[in-house]
Every structure is written in C-alpha cells, then in structure tokens.
N, C-alpha and C. Protein backbone atom coordinates (compact mmCIF):
# COMPACT_ATOMS: atom_id res chain seq x y z
N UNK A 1 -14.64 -0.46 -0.86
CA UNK A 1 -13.34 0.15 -0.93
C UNK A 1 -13.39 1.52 -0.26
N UNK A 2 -11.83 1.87 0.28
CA UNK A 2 -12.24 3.07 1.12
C UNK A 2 -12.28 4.55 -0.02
N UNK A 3 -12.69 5.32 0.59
CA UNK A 3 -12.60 6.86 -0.15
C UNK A 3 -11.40 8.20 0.10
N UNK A 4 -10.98 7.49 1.55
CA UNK A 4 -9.84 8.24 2.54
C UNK A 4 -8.75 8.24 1.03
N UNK A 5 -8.52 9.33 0.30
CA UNK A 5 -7.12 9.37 -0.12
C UNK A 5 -5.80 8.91 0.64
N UNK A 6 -5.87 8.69 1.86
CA UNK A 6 -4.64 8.50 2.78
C UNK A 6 -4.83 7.55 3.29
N UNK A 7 -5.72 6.03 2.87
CA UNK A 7 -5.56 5.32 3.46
C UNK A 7 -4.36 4.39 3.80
N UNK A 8 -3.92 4.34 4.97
CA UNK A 8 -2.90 3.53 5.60
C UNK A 8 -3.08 2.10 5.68
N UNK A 9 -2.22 1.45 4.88
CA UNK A 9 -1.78 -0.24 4.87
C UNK A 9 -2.16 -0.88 6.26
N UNK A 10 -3.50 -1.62 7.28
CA UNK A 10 -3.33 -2.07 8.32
C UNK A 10 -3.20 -3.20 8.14
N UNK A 11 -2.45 -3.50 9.02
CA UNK A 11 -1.14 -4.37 9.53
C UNK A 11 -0.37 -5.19 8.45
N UNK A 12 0.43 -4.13 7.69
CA UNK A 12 1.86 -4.05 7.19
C UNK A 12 2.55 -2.80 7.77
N UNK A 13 3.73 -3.46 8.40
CA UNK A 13 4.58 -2.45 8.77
C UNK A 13 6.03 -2.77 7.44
N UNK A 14 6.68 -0.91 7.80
CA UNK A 14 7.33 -1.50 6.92
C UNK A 14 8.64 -0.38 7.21
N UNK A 15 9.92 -0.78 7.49
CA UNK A 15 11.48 -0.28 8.22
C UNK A 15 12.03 -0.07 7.06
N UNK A 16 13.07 0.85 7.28
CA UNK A 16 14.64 0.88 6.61
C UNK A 16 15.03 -0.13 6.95
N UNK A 17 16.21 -1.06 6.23
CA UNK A 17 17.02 -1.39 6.55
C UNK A 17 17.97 -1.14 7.92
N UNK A 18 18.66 -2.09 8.47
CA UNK A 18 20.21 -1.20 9.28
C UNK A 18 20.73 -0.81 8.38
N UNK A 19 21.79 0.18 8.66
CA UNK A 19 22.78 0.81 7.95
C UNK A 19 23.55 -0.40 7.60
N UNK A 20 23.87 -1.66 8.52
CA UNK A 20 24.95 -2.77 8.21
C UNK A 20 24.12 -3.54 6.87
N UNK A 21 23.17 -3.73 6.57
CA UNK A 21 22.80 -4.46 5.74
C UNK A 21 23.10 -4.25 4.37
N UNK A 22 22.85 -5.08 3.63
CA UNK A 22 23.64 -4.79 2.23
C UNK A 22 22.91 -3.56 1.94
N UNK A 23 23.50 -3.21 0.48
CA UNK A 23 22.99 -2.23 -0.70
C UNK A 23 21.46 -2.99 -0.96
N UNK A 24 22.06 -4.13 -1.07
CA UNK A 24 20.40 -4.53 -1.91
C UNK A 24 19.33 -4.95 -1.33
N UNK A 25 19.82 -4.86 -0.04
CA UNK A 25 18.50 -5.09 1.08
C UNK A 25 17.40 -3.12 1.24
N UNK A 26 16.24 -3.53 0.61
CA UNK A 26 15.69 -2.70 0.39
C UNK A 26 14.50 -2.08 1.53
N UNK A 27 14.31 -2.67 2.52
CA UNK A 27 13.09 -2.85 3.22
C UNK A 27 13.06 -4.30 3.92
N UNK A 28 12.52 -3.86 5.37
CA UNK A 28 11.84 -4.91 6.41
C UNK A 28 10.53 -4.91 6.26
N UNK A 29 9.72 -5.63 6.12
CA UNK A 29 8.23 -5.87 6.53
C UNK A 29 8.13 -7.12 7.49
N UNK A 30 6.91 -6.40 8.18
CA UNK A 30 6.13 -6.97 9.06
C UNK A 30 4.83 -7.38 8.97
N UNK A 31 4.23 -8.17 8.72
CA UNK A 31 2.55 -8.63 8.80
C UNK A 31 2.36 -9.18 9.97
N UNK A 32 1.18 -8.61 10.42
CA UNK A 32 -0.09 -8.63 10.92
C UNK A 32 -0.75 -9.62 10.05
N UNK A 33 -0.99 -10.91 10.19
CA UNK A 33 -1.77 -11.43 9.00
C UNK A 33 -3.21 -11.46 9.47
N UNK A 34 -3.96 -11.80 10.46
CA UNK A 34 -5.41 -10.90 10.81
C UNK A 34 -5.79 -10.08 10.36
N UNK A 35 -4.79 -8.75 10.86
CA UNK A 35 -5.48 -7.24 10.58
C UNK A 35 -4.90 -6.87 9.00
N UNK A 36 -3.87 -7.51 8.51
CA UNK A 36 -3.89 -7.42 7.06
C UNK A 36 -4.41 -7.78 5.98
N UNK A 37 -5.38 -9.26 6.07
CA UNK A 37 -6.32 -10.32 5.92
C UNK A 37 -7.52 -9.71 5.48
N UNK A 38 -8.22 -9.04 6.89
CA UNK A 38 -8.87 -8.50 7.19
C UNK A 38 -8.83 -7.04 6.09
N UNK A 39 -8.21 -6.03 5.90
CA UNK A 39 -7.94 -4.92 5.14
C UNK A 39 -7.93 -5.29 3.79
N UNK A 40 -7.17 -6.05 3.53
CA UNK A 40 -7.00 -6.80 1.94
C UNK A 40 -8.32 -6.77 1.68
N UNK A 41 -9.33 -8.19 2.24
CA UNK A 41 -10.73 -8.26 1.92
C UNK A 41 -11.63 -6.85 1.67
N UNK A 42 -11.42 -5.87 3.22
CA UNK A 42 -12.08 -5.03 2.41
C UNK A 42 -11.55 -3.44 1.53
N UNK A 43 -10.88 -3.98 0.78
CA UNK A 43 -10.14 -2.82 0.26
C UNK A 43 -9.76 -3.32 -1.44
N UNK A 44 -10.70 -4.65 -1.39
CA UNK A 44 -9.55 -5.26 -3.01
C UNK A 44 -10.93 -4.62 -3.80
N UNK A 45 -10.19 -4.19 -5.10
CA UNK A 45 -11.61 -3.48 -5.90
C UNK A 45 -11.78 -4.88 -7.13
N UNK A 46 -13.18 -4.46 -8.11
CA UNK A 46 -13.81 -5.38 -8.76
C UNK A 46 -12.97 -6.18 -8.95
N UNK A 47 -12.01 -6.52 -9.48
CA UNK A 47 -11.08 -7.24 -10.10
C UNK A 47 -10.51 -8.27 -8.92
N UNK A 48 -10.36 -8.17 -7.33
CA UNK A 48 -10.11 -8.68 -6.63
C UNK A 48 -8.65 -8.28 -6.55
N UNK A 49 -8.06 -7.79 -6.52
CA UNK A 49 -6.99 -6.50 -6.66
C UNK A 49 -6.75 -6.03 -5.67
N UNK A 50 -5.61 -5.51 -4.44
CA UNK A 50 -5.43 -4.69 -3.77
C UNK A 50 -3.80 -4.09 -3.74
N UNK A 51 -4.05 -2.52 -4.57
CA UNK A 51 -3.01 -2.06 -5.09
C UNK A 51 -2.55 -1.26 -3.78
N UNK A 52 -0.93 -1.62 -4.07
CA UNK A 52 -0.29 -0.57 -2.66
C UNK A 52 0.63 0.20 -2.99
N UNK A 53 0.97 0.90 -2.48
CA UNK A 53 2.34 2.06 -2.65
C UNK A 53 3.18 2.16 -1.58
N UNK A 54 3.93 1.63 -1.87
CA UNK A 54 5.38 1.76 -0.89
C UNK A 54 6.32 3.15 -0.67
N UNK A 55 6.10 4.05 -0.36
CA UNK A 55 6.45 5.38 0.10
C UNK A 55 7.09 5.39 0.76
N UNK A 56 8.13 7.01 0.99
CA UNK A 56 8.74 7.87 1.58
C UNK A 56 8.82 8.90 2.13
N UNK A 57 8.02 8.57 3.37
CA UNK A 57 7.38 10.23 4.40
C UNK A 57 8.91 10.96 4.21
N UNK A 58 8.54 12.67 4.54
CA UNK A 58 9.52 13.79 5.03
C UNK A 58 10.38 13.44 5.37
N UNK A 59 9.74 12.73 6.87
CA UNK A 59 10.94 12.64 8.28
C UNK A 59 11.83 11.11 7.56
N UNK A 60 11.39 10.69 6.46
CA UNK A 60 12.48 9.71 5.98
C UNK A 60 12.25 7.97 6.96
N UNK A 61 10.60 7.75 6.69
CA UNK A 61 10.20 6.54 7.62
C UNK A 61 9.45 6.29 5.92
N UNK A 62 9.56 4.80 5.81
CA UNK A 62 8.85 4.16 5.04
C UNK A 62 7.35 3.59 5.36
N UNK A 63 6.59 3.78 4.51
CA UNK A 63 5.06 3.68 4.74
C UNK A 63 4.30 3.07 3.48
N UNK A 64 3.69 1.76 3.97
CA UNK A 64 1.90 1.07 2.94
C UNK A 64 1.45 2.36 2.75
N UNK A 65 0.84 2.81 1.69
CA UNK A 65 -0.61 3.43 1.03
C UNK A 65 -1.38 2.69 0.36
N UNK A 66 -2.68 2.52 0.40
CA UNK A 66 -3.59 2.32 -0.72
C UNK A 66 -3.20 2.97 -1.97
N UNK A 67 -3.08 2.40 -2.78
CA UNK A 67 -3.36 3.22 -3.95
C UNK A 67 -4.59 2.71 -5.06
N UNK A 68 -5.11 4.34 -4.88
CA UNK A 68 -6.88 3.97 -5.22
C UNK A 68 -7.24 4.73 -6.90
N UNK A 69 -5.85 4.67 -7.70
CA UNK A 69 -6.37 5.57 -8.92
C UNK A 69 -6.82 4.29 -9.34
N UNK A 70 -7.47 5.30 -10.56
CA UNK A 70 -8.75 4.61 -11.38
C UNK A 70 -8.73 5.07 -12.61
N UNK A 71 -8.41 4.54 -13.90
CA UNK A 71 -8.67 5.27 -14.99
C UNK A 71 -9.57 5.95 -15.17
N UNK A 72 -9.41 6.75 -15.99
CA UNK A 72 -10.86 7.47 -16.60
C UNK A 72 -11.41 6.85 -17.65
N UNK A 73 -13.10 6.96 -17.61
CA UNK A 73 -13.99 5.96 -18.25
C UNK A 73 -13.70 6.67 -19.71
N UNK A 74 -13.70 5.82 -20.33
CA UNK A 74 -13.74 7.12 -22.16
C UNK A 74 -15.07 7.28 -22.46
N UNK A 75 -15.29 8.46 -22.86
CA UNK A 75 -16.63 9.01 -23.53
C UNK A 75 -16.78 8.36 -24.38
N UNK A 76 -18.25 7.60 -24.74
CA UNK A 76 -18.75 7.35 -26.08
C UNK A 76 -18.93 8.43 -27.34
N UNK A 77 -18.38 8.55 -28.29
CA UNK A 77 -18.98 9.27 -29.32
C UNK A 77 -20.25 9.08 -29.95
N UNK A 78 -21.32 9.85 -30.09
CA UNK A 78 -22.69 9.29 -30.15
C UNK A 78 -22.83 10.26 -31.74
C-alpha cells in the first residue's frame, strides 16, 4: 500500500455533470480498467479493501483519493 498521503485514483476519472443534467445526476466516471485493475491490486490493504474518497479541489474539479486512515491500535492495560 502506498504512503503518499495524496495518492491519486489511477485510472478513474471523474467530471461534473453538464449543467443540463438532472439534480440527481451526481458525477461522470470514467475507467481505465487496466490501469485501475492494476492500482486496486496494489493499493487494497489486509482485508482486501480499497477505500476511496470522492473530493472537491479549490478550482471546483472533482477528484479519486486513496483514503489510507487507519484506526488506532488500543493499548493493552498490563
């Protein structure tokens, strides 16, 4: 799994809507199924898992993240 806090979704793309499209049309995606295939495998943690985050850059463009939190382990009381 990667360590990059910023790792970028490869090959998922992912649009606004047109303005003509409904209210409830939320998002276009695009796969890459190779280079997404490919990323999935190495990015899914123990569990076989690969968590993403669907975001909202500044400039107002939608963007994949990894998302790589991890609980915290609990201390044993000894």
């Amino acid at each position: 799994m990667s360590n990059d806090k910023n790792t970028l979704v490869d090959g998922l793309f992912v649009k606004k809507p047109s303005e003509k499209a409904p209210k409830w049309a939320v998002a276009n995606i695009s796969v890459n199924v190779d280079k997404l295939s490919d990323w999935l495998k190495a990015n899914q943690n123990d569990k076989g898992y690969v968590n993403i985050n669907l975001l909202d850059s500044k400039e107002g463009k939608l963007y994949a993240k990894l998302n790589e939190w991890k609980p915290k382990e609990k201390s044993k009381a000894v």
